[in-house]
C-alpha atoms as a PDB file:
ATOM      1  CA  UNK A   1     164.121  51.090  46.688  1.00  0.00           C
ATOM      2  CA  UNK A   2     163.147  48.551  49.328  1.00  0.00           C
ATOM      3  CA  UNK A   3     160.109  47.661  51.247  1.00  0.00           C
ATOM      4  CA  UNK A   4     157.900  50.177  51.902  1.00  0.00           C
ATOM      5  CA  UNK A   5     154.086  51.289  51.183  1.00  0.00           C
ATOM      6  CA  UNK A   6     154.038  53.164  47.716  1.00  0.00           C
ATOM      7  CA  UNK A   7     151.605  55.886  47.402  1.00  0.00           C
ATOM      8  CA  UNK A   8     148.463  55.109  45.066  1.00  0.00           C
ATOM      9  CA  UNK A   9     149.452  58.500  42.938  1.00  0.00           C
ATOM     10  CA  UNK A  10     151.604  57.616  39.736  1.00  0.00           C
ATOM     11  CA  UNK A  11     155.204  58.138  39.663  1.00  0.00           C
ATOM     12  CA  UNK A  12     155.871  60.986  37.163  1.00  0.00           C
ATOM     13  CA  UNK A  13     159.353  59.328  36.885  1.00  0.00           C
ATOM     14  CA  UNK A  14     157.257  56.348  34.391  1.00  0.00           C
ATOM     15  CA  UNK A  15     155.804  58.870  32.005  1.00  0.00           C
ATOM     16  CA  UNK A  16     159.084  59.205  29.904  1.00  0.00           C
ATOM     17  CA  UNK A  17     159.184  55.513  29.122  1.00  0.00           C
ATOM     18  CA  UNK A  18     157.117  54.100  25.854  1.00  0.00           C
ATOM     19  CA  UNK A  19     156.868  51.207  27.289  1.00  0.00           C
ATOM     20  CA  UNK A  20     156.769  49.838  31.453  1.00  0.00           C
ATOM     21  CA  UNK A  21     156.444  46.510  32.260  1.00  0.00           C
ATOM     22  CA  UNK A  22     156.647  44.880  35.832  1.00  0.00           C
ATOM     23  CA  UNK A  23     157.901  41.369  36.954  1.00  0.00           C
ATOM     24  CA  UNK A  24     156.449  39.421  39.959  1.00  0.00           C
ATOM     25  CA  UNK A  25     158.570  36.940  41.908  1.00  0.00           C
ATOM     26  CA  UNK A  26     155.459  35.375  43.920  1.00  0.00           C
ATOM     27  CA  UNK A  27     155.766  33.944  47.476  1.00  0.00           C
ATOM     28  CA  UNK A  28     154.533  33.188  50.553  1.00  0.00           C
ATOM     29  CA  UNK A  29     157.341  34.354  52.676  1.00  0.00           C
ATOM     30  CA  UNK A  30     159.206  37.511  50.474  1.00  0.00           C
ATOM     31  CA  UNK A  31     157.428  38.402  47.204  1.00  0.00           C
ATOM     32  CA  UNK A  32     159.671  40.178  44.512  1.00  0.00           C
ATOM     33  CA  UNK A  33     159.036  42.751  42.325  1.00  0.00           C
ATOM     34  CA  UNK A  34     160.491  44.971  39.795  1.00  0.00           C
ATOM     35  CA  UNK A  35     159.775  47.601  36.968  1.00  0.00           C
ATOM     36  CA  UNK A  36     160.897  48.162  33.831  1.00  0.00           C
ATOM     37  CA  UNK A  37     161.258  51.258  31.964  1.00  0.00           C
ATOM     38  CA  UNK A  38     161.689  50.877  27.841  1.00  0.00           C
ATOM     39  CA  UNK A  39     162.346  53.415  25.276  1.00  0.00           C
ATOM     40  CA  UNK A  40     163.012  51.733  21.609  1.00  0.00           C
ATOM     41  CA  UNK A  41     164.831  48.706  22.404  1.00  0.00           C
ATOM     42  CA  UNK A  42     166.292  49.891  25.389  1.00  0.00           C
ATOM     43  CA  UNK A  43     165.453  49.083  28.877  1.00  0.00           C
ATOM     44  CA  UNK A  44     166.554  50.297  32.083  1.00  0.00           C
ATOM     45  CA  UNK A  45     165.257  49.681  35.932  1.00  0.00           C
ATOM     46  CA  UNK A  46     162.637  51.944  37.658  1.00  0.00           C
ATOM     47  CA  UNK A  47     162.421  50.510  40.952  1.00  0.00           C
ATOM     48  CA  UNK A  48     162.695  46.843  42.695  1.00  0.00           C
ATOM     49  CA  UNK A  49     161.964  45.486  46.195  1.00  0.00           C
ATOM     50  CA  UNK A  50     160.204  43.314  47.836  1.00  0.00           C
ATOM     51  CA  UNK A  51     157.227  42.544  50.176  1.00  0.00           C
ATOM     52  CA  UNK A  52     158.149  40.738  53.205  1.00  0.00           C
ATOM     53  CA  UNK A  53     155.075  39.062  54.866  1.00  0.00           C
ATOM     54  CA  UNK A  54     156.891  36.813  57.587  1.00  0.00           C
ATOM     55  CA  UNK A  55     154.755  39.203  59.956  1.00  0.00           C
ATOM     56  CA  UNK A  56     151.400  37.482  58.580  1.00  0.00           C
ATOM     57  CA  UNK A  57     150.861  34.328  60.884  1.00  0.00           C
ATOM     58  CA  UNK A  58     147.804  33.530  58.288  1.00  0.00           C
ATOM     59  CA  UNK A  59     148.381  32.598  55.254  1.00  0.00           C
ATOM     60  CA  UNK A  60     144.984  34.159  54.453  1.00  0.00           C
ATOM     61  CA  UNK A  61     146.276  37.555  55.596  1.00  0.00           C
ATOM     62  CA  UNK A  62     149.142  36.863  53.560  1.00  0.00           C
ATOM     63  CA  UNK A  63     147.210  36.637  50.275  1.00  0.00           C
ATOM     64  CA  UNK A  64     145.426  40.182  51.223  1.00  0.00           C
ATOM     65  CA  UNK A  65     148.699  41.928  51.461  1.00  0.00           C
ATOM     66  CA  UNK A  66     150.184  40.723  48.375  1.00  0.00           C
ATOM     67  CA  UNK A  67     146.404  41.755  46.496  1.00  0.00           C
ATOM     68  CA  UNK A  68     146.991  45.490  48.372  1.00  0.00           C
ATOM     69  CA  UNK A  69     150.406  45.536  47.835  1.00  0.00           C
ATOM     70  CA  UNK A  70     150.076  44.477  44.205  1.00  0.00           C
ATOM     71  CA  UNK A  71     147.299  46.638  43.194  1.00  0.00           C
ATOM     72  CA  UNK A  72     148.966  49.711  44.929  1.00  0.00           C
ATOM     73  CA  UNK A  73     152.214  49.201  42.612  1.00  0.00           C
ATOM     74  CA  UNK A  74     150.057  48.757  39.677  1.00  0.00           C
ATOM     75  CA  UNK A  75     148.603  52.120  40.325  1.00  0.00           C
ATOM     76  CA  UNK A  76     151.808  53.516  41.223  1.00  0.00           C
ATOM     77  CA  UNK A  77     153.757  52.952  38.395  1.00  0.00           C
ATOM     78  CA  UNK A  78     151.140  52.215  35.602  1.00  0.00           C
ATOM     79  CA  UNK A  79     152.595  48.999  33.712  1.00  0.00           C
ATOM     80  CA  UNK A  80     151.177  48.214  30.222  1.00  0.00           C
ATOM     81  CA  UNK A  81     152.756  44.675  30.987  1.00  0.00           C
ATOM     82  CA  UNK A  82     153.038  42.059  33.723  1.00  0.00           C
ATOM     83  CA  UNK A  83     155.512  39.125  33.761  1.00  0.00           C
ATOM     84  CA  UNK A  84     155.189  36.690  36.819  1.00  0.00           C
ATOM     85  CA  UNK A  85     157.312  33.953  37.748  1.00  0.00           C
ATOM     86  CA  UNK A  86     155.432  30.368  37.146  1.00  0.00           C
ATOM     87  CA  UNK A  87     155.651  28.076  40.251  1.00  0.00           C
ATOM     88  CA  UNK A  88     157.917  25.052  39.418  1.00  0.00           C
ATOM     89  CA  UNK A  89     157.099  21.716  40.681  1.00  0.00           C
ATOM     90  CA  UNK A  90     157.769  20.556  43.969  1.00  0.00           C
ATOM     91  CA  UNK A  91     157.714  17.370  46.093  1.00  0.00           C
ATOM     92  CA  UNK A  92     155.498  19.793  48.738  1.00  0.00           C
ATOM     93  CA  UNK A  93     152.171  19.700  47.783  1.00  0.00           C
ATOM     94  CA  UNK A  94     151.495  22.378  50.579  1.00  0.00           C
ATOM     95  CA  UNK A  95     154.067  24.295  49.324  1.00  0.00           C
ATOM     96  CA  UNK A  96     153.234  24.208  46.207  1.00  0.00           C
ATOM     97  CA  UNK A  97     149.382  25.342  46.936  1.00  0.00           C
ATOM     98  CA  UNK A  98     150.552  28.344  48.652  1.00  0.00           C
ATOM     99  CA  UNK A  99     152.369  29.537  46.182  1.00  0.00           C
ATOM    100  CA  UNK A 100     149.776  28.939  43.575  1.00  0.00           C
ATOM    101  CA  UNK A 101     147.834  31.036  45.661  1.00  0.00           C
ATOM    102  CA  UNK A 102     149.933  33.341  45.759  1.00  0.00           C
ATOM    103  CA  UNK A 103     150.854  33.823  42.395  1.00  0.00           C
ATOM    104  CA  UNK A 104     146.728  33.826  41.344  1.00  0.00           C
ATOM    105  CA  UNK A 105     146.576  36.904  44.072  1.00  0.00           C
ATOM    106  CA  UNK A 106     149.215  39.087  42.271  1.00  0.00           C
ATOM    107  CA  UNK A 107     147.444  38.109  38.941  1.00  0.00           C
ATOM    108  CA  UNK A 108     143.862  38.752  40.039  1.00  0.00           C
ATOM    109  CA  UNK A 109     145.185  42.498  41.009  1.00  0.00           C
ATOM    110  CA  UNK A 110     147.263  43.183  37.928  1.00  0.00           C
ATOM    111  CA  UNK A 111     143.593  41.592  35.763  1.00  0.00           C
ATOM    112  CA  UNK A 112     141.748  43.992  37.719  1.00  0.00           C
ATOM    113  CA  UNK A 113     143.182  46.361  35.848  1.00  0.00           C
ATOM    114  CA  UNK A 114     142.965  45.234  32.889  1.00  0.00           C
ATOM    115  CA  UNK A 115     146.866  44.030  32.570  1.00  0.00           C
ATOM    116  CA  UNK A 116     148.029  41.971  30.261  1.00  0.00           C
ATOM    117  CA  UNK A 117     150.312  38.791  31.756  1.00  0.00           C
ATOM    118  CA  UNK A 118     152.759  36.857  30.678  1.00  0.00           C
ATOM    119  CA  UNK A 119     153.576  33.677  32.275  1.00  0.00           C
ATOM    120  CA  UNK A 120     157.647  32.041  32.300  1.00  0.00           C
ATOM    121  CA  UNK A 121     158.979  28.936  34.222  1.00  0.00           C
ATOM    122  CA  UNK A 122     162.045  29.710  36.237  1.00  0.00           C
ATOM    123  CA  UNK A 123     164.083  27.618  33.568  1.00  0.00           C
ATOM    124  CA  UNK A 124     162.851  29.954  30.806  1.00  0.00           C
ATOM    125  CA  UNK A 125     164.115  32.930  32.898  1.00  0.00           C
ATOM    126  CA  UNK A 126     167.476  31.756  33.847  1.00  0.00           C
ATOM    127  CA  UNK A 127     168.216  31.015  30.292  1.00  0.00           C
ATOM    128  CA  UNK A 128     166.907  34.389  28.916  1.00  0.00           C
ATOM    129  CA  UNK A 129     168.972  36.602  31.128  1.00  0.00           C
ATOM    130  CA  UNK A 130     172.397  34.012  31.594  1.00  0.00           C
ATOM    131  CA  UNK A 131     172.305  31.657  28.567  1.00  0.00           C
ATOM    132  CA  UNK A 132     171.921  28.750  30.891  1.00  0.00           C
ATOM    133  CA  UNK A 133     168.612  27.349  32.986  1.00  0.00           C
ATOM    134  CA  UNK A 134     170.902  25.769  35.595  1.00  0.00           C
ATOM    135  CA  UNK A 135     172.691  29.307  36.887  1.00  0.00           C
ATOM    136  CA  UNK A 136     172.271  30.256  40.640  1.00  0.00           C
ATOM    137  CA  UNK A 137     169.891  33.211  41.604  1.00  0.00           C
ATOM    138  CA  UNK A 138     173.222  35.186  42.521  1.00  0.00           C
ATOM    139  CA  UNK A 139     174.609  34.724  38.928  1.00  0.00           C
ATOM    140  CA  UNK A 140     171.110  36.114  37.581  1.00  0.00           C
ATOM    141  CA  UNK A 141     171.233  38.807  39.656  1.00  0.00           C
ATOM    142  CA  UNK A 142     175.244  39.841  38.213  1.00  0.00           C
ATOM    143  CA  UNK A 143     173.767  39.652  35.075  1.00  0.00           C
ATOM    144  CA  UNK A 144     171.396  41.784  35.711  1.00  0.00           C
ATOM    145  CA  UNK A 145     173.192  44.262  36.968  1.00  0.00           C
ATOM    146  CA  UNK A 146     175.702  43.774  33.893  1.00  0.00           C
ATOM    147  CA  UNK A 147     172.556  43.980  31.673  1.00  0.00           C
ATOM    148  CA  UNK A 148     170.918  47.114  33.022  1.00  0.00           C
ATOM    149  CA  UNK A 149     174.022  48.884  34.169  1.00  0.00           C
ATOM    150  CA  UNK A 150     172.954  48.759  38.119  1.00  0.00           C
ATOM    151  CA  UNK A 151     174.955  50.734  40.495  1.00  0.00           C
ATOM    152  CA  UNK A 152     176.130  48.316  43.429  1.00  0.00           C
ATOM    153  CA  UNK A 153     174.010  50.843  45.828  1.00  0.00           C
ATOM    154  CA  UNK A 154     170.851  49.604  43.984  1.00  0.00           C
ATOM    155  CA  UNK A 155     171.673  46.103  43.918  1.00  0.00           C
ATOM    156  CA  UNK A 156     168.705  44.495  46.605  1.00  0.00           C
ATOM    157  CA  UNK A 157     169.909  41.918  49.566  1.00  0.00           C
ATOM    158  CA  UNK A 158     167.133  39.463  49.139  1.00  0.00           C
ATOM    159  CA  UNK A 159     167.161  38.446  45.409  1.00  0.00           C
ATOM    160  CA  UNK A 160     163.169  37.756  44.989  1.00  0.00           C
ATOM    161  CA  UNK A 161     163.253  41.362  44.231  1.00  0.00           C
ATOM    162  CA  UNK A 162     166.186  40.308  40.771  1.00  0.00           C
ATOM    163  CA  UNK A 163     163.953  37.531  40.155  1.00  0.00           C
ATOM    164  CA  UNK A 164     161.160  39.640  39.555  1.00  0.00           C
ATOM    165  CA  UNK A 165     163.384  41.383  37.750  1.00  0.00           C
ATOM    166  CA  UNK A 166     164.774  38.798  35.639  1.00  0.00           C
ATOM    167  CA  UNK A 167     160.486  38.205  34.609  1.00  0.00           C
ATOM    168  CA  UNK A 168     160.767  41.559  33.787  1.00  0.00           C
ATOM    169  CA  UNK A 169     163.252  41.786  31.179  1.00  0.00           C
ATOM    170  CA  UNK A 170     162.970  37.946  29.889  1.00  0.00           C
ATOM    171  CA  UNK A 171     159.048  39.388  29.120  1.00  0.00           C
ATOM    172  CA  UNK A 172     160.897  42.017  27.213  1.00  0.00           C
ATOM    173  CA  UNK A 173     163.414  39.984  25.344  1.00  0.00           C
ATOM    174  CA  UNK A 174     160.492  37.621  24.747  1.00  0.00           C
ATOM    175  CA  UNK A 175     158.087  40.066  23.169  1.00  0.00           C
ATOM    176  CA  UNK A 176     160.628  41.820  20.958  1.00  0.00           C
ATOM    177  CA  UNK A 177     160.849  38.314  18.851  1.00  0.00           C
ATOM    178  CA  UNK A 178     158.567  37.935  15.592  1.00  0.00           C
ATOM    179  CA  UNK A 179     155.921  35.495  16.464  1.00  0.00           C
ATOM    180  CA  UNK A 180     157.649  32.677  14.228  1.00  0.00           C
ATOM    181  CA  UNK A 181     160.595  32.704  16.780  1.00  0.00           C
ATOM    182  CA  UNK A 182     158.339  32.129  19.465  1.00  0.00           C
ATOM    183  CA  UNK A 183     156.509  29.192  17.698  1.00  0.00           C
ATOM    184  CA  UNK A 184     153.830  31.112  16.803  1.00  0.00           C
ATOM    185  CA  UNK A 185     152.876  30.520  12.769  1.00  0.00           C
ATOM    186  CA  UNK A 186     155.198  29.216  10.017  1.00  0.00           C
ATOM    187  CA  UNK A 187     157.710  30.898   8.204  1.00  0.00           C
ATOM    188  CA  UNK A 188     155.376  31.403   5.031  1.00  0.00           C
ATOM    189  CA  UNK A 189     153.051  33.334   7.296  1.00  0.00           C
ATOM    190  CA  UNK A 190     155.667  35.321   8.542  1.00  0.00           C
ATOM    191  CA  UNK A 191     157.270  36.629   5.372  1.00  0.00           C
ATOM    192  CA  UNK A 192     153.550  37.594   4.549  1.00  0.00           C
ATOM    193  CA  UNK A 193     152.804  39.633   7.604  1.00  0.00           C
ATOM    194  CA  UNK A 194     156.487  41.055   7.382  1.00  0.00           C
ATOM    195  CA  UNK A 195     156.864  42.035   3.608  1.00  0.00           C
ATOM    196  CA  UNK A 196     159.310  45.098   4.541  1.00  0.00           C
ATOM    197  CA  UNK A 197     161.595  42.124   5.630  1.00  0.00           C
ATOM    198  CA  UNK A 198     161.922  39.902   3.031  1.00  0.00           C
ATOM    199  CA  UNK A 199     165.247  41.350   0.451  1.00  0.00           C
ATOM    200  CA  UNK A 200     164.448  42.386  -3.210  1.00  0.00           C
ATOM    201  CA  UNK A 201     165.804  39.793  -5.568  1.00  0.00           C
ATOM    202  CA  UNK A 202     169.180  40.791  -7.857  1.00  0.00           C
ATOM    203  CA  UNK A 203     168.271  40.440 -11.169  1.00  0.00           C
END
């Protein structure tokens, strides 16, 4: 599904899933996004576009539609998650503003509804869905369809709409690992919090 203006009344479609999580490919130009549905440890796509706001001459206006636009997906498809796309660092310090902006816009909507984000550098992304942080946007985007087992008449023709999907499921891969893998606590406090995981001794 491609550009278009969503209607404000949930999608049945996400009520099957145990889980829905959206990614955010922020921009100034084309914003990308994406939704996840997962059952278990198995997740599939929902829907993925993008919002093109070339049409905006001011940048101003720009922010607005990506707040509407935002909000309306959130209350489309209900996420329990969102994963956004950090900025990287440019040599554009205009650039880079904008699309700070941006990316605080498409937060602000998904916090106005009480959704919890998650935040991951292009380099983390790349790596999560390819195995390496140097791959092209159009290798991402084969993976993904690899991945997710996307029918070619799915696949999008700008690939800030993959991006967003690539936040999606690194979110997903992310979350599903015990906080010591993530760097959160030592090993000690992990055996204690995980008990079922540790093996009974032979004797």
């Amino acid at each position: 599904m491609m550009e278009g203006k969503p209607s404000a009344v949930p999608d049945p479609a996400v009520a099957r899933y145990e889980r829905v999580i959206m990614g955010i490919d922020p921009g100034t130009n084309v914003m990308g996004y994406a939704v996840l549905g997962v059952n278990g440890k198995k997740p599939e796509l929902v829907v993925m576009g993008v919002l093109k706001l070339n049409g905006f001459e001011s940048h101003y206006l720009r922010l607005h539609r990506i707040y509407e636009r935002v909000s309306s997906l959130v209350a489309q498809y209900l996420p329990d998650e969102l994963a956004i796309e950090a900025p990287f660092f440019g040599k554009n310090v205009q650039s880079m503003l904008k699309l700070g902006r941006a990316q605080g816009v498409a937060m602000a909507a998904a916090l106005s509804r009480d959704i919890p984000i998650a935040e991951y550098a292009p380099l983390k992304i790349k790596q999560s869905v390819t195995g390496s942080g140097s791959a092209s946007k159009e290798r991402v985007a084969n993976m993904l369809k690899y991945i997710l087992s996307i029918p070619d008449e799915r696949m999008p023709h700008l690939l800030d709409a993959t991006d967003a999907l690539a936040a999606a499921l690194t979110h997903f891969y992310e979350s599903g690992k015990p906080d010591i893998a993530r760097g959160g606590g030592s090993w000690e406090k992990f055996l204690k919090d995980h008990p079922e995981r540790v093996a009974p001794r032979r004797r």
